[in-house]
N, C-alpha and C. Protein backbone atom coordinates (compact mmCIF):
# COMPACT_ATOMS: atom_id res chain seq x y z
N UNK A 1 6.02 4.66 -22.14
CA UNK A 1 6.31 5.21 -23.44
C UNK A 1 6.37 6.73 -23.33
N UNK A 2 7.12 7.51 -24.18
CA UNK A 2 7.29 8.95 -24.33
C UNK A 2 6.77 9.70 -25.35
N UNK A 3 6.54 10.90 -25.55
CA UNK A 3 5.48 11.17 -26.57
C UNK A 3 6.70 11.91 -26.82
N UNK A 4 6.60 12.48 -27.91
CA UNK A 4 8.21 13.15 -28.96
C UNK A 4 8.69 14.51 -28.05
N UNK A 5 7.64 15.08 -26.63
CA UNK A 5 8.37 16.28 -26.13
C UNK A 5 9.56 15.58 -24.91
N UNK A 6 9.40 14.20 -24.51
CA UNK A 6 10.40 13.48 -23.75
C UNK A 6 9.42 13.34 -22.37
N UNK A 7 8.02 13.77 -22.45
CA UNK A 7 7.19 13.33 -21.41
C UNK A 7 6.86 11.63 -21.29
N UNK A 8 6.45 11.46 -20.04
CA UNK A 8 5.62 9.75 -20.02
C UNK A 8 4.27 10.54 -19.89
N UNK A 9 3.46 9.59 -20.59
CA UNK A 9 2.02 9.13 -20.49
C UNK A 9 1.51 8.85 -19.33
N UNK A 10 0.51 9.55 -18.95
CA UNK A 10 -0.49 8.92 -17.58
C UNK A 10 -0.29 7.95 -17.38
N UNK A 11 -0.75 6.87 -18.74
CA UNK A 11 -0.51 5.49 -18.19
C UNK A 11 0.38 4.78 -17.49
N UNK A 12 1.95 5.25 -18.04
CA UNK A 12 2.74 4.76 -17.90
C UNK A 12 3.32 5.34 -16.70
N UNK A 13 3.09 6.45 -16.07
CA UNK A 13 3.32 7.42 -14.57
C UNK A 13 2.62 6.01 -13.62
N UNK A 14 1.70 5.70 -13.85
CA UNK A 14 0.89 4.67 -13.23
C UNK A 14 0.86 3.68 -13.02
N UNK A 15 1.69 3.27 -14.08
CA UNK A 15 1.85 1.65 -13.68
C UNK A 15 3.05 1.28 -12.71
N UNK A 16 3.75 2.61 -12.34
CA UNK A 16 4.98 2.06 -11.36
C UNK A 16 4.28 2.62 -9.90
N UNK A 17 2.94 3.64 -9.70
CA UNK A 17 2.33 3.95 -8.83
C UNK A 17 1.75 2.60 -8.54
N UNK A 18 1.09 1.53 -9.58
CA UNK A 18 0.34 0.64 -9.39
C UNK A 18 1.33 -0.41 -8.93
N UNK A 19 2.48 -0.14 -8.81
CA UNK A 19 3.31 -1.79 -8.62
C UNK A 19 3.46 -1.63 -7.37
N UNK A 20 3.76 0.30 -7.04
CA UNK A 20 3.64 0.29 -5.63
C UNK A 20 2.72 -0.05 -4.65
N UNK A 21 1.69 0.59 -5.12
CA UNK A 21 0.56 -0.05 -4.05
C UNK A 21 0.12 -1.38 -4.40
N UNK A 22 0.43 -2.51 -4.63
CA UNK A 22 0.99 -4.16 -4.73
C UNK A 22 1.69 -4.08 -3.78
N UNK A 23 2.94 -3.82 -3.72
CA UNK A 23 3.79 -4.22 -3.07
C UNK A 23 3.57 -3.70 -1.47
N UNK A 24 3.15 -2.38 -1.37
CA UNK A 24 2.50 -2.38 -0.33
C UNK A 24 1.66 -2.90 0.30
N UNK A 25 0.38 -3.19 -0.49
CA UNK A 25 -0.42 -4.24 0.17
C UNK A 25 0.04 -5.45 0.61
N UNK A 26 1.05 -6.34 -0.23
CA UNK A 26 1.68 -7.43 -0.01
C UNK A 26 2.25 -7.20 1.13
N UNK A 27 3.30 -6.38 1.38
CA UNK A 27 4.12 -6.13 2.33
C UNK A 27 3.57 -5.73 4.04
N UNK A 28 2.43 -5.07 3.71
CA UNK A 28 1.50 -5.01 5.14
C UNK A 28 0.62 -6.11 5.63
N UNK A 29 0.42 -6.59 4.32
CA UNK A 29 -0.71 -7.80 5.16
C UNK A 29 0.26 -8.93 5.25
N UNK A 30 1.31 -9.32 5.17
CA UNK A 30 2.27 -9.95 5.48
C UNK A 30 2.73 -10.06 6.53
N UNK A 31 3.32 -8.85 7.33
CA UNK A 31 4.18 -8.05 8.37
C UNK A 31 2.87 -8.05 9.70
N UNK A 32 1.39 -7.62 8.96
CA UNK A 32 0.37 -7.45 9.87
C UNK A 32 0.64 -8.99 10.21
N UNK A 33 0.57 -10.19 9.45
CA UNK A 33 -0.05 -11.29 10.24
C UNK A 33 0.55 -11.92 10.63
N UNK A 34 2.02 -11.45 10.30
CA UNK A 34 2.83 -12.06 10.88
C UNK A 34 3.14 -11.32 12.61
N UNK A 35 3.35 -10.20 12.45
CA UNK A 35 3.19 -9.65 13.63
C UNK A 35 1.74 -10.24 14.74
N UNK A 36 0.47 -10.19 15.06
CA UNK A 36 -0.03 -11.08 15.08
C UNK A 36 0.14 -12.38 15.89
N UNK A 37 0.93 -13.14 14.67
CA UNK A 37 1.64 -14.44 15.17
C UNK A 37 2.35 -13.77 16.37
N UNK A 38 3.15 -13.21 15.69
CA UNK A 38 3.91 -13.46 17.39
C UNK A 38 3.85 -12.61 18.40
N UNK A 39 2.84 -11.91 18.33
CA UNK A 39 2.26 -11.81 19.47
C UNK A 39 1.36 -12.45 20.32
N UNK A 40 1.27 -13.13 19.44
CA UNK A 40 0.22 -14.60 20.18
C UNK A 40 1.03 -15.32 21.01
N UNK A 41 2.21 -15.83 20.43
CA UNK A 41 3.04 -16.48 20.61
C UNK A 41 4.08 -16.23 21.74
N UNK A 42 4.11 -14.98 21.69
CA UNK A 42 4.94 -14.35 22.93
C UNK A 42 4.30 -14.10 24.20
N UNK A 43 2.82 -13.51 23.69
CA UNK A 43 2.29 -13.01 24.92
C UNK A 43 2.36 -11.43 25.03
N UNK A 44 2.49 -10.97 23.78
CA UNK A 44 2.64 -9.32 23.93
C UNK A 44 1.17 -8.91 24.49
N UNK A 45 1.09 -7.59 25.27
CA UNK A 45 -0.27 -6.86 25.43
C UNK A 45 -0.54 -6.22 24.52
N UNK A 46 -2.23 -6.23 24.42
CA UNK A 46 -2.70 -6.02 23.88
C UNK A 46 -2.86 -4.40 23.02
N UNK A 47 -2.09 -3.71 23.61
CA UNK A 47 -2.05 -2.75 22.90
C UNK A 47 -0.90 -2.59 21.63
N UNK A 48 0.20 -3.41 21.85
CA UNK A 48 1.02 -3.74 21.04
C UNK A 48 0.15 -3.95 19.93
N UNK A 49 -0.88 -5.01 20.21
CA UNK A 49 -2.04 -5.46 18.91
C UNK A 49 -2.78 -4.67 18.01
N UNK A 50 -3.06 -3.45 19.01
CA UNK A 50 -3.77 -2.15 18.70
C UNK A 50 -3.05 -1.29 18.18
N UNK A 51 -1.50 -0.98 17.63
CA UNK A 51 -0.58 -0.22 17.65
C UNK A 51 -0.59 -1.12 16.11
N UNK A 52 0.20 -2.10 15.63
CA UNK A 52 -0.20 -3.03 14.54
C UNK A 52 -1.32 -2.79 13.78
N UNK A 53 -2.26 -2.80 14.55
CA UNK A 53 -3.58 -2.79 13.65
C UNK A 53 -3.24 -1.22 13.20
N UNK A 54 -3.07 -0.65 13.71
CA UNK A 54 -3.56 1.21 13.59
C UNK A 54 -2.35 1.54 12.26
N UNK A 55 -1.32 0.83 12.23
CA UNK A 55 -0.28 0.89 11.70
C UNK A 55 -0.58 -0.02 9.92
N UNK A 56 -1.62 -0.65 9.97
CA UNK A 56 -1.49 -1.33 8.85
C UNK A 56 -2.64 -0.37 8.24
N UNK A 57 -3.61 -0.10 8.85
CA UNK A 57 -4.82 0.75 8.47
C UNK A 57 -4.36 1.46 7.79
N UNK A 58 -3.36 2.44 8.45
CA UNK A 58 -2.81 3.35 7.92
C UNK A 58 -2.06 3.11 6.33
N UNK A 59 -1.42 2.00 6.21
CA UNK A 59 -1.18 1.91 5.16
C UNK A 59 -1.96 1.43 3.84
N UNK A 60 -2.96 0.54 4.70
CA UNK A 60 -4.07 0.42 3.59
C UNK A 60 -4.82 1.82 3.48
N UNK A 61 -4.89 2.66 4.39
CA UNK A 61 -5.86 3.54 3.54
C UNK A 61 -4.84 4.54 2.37
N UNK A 62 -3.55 4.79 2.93
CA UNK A 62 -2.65 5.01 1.69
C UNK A 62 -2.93 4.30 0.32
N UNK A 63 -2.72 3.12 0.37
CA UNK A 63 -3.07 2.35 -1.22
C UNK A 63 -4.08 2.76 -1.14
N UNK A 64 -5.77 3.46 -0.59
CA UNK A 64 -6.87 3.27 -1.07
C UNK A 64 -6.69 4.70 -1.93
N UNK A 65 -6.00 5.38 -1.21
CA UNK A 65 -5.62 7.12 -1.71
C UNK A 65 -5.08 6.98 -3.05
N UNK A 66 -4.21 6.26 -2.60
CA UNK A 66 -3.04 6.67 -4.19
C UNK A 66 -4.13 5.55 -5.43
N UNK A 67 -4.47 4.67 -4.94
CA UNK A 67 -5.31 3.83 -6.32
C UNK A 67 -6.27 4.17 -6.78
N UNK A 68 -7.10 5.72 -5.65
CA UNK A 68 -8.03 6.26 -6.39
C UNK A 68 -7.29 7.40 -7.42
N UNK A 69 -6.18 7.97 -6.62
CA UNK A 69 -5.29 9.21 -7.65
C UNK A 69 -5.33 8.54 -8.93
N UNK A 70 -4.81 7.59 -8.86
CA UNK A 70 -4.48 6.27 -10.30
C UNK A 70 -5.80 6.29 -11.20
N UNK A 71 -6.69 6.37 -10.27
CA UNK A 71 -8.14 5.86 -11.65
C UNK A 71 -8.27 7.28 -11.61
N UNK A 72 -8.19 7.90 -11.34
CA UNK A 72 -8.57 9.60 -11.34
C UNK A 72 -7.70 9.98 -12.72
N UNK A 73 -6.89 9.67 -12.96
CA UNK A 73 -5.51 10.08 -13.66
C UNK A 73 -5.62 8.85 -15.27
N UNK A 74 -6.14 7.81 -14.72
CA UNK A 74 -6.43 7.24 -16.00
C UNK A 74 -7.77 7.44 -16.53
N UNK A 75 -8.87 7.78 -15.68
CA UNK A 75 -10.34 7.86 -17.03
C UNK A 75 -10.03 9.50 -17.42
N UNK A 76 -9.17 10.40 -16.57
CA UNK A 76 -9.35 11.52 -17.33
C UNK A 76 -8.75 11.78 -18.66
């Protein structure tokens, strides 16, 4: 929603921040376990495994960043 100067509302800045980090989470722990699989499956080394892992971390600690910006931005 817009307030009469043509701004959005915190809230509403947020809820497309919030769909993102959904879809991110979805999309990494997906890709993580699936990746995973087939490295099981193939026989990749183990650092391949370690490269994956380091790679999803990374994106979960992104959603942990941006979903605290989010509550930061909504109790204020």
């Amino acid at each position: 929603m817009q307030d009469p100067r043509g701004q959005q509302s915190g809230k509403d800045r947020g809820t497309g921040q919030v769909r993102l980090v959904a879809i991110v989470i979805s999309v990494t722990m997906i890709l993580w376990m699936g990746a995973q699989w087939l490295g099981g499956q193939f026989g990749w080394d183990s650092r391949y495994a370690f490269l994956l892992d380091f790679a999803a971390l990374a994106a979960f600690f992104w959603a942990l960043v941006v979903t605290y910006q989010i509550w930061r931005t909504r109790r204020g």
